[in-house]
N, C-alpha and C. Protein backbone atom coordinates (compact mmCIF):
# COMPACT_ATOMS: atom_id res chain seq x y z
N UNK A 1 -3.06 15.40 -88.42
CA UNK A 1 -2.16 14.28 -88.21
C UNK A 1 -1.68 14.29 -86.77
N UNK A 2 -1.64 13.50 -85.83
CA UNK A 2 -1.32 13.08 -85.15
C UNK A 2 0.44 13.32 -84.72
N UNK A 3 0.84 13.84 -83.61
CA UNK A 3 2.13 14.58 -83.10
C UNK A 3 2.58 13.10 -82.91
N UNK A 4 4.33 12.89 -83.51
CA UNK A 4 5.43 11.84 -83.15
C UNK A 4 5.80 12.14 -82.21
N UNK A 5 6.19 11.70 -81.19
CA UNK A 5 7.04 11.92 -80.06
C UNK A 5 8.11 11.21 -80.52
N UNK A 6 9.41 12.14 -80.69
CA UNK A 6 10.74 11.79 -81.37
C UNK A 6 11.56 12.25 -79.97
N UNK A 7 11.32 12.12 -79.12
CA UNK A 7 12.18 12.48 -77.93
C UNK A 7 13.65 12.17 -77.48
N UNK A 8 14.73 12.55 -77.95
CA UNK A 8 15.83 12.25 -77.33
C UNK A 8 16.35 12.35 -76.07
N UNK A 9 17.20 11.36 -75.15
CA UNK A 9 18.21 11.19 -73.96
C UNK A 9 19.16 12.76 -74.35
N UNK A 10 19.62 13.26 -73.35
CA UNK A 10 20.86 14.07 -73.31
C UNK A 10 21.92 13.52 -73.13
N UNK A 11 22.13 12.51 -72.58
CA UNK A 11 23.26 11.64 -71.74
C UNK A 11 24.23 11.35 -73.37
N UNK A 12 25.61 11.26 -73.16
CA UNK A 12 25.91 11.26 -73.99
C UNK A 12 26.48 11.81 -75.43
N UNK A 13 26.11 13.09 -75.36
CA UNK A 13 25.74 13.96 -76.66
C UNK A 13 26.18 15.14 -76.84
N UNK A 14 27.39 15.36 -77.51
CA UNK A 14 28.42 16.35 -77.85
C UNK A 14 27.52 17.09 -78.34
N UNK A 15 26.61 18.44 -77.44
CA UNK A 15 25.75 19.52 -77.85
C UNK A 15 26.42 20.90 -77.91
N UNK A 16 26.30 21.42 -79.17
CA UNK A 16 26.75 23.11 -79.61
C UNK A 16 25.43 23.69 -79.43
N UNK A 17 25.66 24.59 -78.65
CA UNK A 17 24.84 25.99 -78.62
C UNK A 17 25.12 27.14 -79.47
N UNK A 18 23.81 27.41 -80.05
CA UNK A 18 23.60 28.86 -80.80
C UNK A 18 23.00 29.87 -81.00
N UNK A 19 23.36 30.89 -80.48
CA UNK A 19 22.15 31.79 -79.98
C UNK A 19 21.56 32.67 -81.18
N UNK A 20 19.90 32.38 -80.86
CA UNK A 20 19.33 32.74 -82.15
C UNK A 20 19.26 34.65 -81.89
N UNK A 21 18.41 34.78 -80.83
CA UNK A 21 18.30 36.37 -80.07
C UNK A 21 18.35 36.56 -79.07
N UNK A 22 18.32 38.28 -78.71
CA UNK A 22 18.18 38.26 -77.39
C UNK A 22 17.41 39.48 -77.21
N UNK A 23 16.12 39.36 -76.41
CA UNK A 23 15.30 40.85 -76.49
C UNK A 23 15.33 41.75 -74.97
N UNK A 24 15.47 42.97 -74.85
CA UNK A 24 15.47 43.33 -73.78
C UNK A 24 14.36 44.08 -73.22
N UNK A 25 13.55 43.24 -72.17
CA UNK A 25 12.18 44.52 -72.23
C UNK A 25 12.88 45.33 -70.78
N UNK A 26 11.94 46.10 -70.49
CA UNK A 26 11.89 47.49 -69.79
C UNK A 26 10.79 47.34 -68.98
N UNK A 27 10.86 47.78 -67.37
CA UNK A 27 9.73 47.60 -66.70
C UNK A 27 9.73 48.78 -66.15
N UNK A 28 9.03 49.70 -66.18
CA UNK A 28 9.41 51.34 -65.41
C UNK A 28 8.02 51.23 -64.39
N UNK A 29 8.88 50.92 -62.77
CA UNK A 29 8.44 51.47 -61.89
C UNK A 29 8.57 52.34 -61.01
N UNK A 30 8.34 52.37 -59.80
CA UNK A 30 7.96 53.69 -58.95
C UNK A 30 9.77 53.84 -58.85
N UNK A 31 10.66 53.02 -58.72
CA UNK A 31 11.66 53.24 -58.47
C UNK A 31 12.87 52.86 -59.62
N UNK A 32 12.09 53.63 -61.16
CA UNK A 32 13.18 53.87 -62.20
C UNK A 32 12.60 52.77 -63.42
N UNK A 33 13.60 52.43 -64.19
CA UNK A 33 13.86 51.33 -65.26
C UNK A 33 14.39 50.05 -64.96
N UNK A 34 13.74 48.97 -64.97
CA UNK A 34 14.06 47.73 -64.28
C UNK A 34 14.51 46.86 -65.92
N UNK A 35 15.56 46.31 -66.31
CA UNK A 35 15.54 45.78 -67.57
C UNK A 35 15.53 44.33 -67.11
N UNK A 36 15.25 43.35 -68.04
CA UNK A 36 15.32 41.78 -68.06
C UNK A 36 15.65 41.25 -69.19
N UNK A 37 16.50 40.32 -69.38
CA UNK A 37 16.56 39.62 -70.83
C UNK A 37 15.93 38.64 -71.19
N UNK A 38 15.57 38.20 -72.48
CA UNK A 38 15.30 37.38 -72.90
C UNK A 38 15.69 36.59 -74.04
N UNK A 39 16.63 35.18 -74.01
CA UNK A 39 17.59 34.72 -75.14
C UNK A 39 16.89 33.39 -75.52
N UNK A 40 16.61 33.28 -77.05
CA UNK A 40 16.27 31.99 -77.44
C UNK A 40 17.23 31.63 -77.94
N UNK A 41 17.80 29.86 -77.64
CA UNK A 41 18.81 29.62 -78.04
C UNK A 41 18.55 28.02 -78.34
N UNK A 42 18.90 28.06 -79.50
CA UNK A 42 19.17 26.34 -79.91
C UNK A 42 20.26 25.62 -80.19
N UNK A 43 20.42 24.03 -79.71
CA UNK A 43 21.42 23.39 -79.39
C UNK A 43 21.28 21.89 -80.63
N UNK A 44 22.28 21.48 -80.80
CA UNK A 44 22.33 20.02 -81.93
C UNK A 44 24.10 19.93 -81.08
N UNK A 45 23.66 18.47 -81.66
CA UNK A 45 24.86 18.03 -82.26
C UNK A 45 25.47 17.83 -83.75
N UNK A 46 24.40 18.07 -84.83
CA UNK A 46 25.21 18.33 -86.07
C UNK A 46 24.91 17.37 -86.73
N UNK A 47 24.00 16.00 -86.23
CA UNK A 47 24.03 14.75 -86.80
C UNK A 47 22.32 14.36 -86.51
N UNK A 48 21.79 15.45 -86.60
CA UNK A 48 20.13 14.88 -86.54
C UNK A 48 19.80 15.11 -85.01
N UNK A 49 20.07 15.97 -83.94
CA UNK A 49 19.65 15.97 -82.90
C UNK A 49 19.37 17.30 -82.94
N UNK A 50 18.03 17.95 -82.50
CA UNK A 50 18.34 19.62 -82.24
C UNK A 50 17.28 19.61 -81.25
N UNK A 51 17.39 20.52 -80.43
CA UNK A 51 16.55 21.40 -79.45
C UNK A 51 16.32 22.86 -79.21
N UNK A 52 15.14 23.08 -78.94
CA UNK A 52 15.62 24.58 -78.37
C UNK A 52 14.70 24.99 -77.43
N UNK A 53 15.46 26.54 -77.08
CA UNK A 53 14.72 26.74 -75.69
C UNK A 53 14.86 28.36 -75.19
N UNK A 54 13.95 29.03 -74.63
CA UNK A 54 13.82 30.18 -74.19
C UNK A 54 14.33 30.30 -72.77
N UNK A 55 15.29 31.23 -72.53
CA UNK A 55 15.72 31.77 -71.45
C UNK A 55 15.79 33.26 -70.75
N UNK A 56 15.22 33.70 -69.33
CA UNK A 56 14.20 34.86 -69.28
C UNK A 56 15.23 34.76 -67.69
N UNK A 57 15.82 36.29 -67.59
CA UNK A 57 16.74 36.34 -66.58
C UNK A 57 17.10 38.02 -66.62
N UNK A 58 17.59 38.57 -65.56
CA UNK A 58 17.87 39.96 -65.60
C UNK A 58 19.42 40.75 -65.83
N UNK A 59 20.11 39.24 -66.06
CA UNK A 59 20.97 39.68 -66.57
C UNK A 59 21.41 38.49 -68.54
N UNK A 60 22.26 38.70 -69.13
CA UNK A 60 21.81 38.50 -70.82
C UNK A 60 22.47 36.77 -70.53
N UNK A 61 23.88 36.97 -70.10
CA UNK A 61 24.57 35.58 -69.86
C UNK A 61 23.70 34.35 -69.15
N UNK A 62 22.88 34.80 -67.96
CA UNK A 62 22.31 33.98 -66.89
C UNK A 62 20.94 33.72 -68.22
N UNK A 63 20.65 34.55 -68.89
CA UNK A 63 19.62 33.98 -69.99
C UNK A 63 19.71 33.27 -70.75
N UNK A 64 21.05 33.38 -71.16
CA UNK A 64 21.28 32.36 -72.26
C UNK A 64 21.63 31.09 -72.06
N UNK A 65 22.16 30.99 -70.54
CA UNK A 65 22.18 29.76 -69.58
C UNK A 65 21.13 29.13 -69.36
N UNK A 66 19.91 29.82 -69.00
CA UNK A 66 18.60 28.90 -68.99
C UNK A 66 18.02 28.72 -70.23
N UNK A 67 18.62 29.50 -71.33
CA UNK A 67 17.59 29.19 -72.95
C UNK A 67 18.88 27.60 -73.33
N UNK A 68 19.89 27.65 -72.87
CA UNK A 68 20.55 26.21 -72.79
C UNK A 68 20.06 24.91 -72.22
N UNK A 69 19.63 25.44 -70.82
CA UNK A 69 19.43 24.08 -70.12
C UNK A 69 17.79 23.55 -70.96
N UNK A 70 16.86 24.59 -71.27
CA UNK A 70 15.48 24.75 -71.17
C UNK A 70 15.96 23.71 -72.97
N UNK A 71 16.72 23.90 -73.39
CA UNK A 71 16.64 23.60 -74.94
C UNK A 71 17.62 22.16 -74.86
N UNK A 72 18.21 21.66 -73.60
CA UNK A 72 18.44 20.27 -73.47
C UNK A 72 17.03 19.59 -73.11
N UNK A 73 16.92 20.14 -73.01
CA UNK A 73 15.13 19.31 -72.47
C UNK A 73 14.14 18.95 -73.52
N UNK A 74 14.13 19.40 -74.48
CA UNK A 74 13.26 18.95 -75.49
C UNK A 74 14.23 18.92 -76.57
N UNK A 75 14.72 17.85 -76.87
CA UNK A 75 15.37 17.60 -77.78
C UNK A 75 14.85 16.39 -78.61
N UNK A 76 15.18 16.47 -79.86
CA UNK A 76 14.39 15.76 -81.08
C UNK A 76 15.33 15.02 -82.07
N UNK A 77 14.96 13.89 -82.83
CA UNK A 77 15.74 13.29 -83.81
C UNK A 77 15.29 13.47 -85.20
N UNK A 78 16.20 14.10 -86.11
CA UNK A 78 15.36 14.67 -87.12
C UNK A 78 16.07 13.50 -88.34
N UNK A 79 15.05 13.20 -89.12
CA UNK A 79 16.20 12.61 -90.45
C UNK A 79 16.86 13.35 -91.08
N UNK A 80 18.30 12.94 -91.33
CA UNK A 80 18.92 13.85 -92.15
C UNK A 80 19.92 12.93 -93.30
N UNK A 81 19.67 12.84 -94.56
CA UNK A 81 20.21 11.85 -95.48
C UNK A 81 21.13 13.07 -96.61
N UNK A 82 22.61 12.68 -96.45
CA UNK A 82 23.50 13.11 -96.82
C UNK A 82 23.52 14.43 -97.10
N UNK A 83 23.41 15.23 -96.11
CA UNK A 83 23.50 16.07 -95.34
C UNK A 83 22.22 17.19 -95.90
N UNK A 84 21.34 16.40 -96.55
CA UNK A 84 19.73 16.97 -96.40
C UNK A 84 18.64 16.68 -96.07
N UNK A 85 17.49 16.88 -96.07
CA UNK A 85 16.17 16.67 -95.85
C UNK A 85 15.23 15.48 -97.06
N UNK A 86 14.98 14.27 -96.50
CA UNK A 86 14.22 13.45 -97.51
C UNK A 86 13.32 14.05 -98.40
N UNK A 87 12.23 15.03 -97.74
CA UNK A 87 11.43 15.49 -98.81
C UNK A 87 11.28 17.33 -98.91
N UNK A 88 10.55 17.71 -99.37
CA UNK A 88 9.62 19.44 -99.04
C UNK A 88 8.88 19.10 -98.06
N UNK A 89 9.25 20.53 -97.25
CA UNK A 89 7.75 20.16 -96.00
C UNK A 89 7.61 21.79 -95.68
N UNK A 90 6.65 21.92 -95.65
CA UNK A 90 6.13 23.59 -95.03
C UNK A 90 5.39 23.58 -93.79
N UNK A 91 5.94 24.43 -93.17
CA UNK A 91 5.18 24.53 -91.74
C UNK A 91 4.87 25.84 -91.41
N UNK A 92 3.41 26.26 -90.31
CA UNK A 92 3.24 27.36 -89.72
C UNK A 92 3.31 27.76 -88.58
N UNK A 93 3.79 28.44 -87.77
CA UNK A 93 3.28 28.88 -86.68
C UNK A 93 3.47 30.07 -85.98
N UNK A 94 2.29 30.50 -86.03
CA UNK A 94 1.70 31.79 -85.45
C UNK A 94 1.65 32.70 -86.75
N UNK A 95 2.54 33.81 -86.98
CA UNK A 95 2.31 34.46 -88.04
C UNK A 95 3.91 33.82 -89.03
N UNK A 96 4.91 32.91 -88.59
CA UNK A 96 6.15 32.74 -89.07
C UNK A 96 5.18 31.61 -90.43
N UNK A 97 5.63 31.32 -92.11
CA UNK A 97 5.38 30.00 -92.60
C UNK A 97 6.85 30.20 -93.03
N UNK A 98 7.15 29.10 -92.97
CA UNK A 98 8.43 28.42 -93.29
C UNK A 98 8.31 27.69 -94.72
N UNK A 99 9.28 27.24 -95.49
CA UNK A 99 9.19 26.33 -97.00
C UNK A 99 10.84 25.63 -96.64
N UNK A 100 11.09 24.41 -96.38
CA UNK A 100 12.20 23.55 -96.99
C UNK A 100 12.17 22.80 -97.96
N UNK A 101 13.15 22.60 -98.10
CA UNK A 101 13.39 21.98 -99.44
C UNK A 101 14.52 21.12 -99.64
N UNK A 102 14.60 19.75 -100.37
CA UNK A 102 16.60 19.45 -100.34
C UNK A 102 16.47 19.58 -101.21
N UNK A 103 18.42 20.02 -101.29
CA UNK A 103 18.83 20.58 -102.26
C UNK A 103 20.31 19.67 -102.57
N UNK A 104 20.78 19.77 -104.17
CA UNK A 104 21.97 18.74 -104.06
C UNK A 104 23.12 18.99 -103.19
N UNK A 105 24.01 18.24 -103.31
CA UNK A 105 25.47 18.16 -102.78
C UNK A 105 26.29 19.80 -102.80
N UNK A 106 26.75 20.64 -102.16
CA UNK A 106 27.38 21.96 -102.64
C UNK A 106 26.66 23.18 -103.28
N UNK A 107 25.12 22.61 -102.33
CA UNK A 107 24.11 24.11 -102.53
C UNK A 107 24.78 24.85 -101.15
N UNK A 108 24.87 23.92 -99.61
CA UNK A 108 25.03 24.77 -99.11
C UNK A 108 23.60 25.64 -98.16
N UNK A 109 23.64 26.18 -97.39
CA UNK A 109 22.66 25.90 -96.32
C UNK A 109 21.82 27.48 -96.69
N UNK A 110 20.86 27.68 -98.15
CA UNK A 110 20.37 28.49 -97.79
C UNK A 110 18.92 29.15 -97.61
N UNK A 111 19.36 29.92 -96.27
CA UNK A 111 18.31 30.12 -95.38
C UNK A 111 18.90 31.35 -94.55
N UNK A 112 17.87 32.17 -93.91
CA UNK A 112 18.10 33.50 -93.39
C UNK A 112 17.93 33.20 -92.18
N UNK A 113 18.49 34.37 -90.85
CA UNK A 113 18.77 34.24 -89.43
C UNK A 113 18.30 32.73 -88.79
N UNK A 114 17.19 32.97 -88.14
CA UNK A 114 16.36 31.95 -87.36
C UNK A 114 16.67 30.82 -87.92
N UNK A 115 16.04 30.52 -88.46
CA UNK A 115 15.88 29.40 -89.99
C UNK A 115 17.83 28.76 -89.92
N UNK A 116 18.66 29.85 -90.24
CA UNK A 116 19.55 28.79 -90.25
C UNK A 116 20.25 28.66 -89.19
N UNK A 117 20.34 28.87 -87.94
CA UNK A 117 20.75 28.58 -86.68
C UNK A 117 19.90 27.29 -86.87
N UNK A 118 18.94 26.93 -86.95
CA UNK A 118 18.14 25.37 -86.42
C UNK A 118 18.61 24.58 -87.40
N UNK A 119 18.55 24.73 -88.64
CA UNK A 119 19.31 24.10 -89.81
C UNK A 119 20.68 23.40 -89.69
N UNK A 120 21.87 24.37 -89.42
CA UNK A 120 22.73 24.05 -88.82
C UNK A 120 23.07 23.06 -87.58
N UNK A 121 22.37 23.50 -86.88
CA UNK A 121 22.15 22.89 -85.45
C UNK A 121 21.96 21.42 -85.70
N UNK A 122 20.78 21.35 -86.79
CA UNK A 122 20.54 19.84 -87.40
C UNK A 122 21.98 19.14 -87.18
N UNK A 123 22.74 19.61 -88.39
CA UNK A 123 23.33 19.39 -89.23
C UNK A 123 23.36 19.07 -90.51
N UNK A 124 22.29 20.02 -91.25
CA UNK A 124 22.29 19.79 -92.63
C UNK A 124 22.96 21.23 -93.54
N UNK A 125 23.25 20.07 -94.40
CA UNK A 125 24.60 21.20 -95.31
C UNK A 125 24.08 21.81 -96.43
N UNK A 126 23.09 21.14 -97.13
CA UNK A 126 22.28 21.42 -98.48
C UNK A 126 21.20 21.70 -97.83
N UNK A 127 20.13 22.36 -98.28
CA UNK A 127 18.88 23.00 -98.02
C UNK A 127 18.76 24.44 -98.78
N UNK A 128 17.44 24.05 -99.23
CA UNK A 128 16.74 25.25 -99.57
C UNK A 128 15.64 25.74 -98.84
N UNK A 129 15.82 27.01 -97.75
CA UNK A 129 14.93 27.31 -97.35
C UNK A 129 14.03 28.39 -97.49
N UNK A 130 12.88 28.99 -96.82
CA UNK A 130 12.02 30.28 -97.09
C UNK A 130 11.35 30.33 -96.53
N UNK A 131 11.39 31.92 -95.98
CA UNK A 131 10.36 31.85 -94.84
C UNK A 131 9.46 32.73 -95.64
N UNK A 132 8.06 32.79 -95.31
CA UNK A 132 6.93 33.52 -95.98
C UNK A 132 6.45 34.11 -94.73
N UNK A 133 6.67 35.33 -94.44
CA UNK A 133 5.89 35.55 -93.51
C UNK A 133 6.54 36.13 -92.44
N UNK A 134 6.18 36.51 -90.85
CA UNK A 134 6.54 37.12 -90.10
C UNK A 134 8.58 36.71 -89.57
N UNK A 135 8.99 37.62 -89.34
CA UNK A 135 10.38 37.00 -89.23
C UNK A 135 10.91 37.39 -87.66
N UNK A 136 9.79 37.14 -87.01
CA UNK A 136 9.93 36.84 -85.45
C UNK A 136 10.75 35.79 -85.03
N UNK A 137 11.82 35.94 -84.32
CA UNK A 137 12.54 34.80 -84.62
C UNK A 137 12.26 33.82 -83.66
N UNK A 138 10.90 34.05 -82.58
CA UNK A 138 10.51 33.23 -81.55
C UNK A 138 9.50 32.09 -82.98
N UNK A 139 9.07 32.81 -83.65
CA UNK A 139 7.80 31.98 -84.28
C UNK A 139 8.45 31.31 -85.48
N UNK A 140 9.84 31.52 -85.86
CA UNK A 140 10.59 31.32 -86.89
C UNK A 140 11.13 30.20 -86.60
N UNK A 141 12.17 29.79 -85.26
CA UNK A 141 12.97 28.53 -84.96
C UNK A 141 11.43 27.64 -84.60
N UNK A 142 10.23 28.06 -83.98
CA UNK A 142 8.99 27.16 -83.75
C UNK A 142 8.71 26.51 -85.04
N UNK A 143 8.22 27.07 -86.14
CA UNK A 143 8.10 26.92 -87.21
C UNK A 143 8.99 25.61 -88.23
N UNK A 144 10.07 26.32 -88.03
CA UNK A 144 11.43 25.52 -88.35
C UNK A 144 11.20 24.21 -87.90
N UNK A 145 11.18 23.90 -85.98
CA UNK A 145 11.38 22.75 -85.75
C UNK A 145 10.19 21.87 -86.00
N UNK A 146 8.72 22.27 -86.18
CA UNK A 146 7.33 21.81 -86.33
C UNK A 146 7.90 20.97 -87.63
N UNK A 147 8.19 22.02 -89.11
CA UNK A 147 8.42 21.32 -90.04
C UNK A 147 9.71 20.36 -90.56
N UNK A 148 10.43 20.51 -89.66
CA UNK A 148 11.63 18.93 -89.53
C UNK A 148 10.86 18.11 -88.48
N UNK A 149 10.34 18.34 -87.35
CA UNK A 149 9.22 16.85 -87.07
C UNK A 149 8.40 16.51 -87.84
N UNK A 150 7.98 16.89 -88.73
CA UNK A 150 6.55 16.24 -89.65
C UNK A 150 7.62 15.88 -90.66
N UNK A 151 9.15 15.52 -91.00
CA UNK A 151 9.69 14.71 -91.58
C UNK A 151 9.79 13.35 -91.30
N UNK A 152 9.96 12.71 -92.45
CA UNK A 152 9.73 10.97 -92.46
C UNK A 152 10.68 10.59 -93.39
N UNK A 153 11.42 9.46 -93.46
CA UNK A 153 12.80 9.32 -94.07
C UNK A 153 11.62 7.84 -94.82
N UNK A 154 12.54 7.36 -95.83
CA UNK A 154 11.56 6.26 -96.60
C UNK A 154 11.37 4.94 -95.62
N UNK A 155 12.90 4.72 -94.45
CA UNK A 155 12.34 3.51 -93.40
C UNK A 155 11.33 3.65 -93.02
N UNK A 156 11.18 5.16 -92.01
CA UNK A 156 10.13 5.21 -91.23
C UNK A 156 8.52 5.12 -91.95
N UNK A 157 8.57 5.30 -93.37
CA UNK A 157 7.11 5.49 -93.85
C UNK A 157 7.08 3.94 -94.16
N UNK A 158 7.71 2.83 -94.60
CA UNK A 158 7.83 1.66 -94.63
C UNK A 158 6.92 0.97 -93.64
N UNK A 159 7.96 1.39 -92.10
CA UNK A 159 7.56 0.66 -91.02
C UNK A 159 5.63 1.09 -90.84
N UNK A 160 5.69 2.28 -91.03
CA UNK A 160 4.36 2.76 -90.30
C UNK A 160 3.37 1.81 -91.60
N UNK A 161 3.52 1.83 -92.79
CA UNK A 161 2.57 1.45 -93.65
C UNK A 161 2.66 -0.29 -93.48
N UNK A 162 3.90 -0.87 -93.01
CA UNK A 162 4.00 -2.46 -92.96
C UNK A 162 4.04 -2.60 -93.90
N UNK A 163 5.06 -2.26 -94.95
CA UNK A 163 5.77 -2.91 -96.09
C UNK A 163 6.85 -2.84 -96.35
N UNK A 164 7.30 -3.56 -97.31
CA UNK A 164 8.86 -3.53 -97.26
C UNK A 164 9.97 -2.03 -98.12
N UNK A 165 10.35 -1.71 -97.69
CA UNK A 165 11.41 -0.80 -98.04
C UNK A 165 11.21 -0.62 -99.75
N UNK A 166 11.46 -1.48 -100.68
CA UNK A 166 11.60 -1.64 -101.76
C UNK A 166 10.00 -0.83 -102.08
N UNK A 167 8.71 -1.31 -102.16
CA UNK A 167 7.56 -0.94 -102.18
C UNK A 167 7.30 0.09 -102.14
N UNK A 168 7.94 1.21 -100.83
CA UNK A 168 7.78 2.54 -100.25
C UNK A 168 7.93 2.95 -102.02
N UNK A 169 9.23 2.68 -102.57
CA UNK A 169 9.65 3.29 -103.96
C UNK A 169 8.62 3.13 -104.50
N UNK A 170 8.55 2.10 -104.78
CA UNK A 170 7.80 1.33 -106.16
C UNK A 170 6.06 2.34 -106.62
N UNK A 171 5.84 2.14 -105.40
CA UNK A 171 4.17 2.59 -105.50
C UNK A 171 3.88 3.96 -105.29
């Protein structure tokens, strides 16, 4: 299937940051232990907007500053209908598979580390989630956001098929 470009403006947009990790590698050269950080961090506003983004710096703060700016930059519009997900959707990537699910009114958001930082971030309150698989949390929020873009709310499958709203149900 063919990639949506769901691209959102920044301008505008009361964004919370949340930091998913932060890894510290080690470079040992001729002159000792050189450390660097590395923070992935994702941003929403709570109402169907999320982004995220990797930030790589030698000290942890200045990382999590560029996994901010790097995660205003690709930001996305996800559907979100009373405060869940229209359908099930599973996604992979790399060794992370992901499973969502909606769930009713006062399930409540559950899902483990990665998974629910992006969830949240959405802003969805009900969800059932599951991850199968590696719990890297670089391949986990990837994963995550792959399978809220390959969401479709009943307008959007309407418009794309050229029929009317009512129909989407019916058939």
């Amino acid at each position: 299937m063919a990639k949506i470009s769901k691209k959102v403006k920044t301008s505008d947009l009361d964004l919370k940051d949340r930091l998913v990790a932060i890894n510290r590698v080690t470079k040992v050269t001729k002159g000792g232990r050189t450390f660097s950080f590395s923070a992935i961090v994702v941003v929403g506003n709570e109402d169907g907007i999320v982004g995220w983004g990797l930030g790589k710096a030698s000290e942890v703060t200045t990382a999590i500053a560029k996994g901010v700016e790097a995660a205003k930059k690709n930001l996305v519009k996800v559907p979100v209908i009373n405060g869940t997900i229209p359908h099930e959707q599973a996604a992979r990537y790399g060794g992370a598979d992901v499973l969502i699910k909606p769930a009713t009114p006062g399930t409540g958001v559950v899902a483990g580390g990665a998974m629910r930082a992006v969830l949240e971030s959405v802003g969805i309150t009900d969800i059932l989630a599951k991850s199968k698989g590696s719990s890297n949390p670089h391949n986990m929020v990837k994963a995550t956001m792959e399978a809220l873009l390959e969401l479709r709310d009943a307008y959007t499958v309407a418009q794309q098929r050229g029929v009317s709203l009512e129909k989407v149900f019916k058939g």
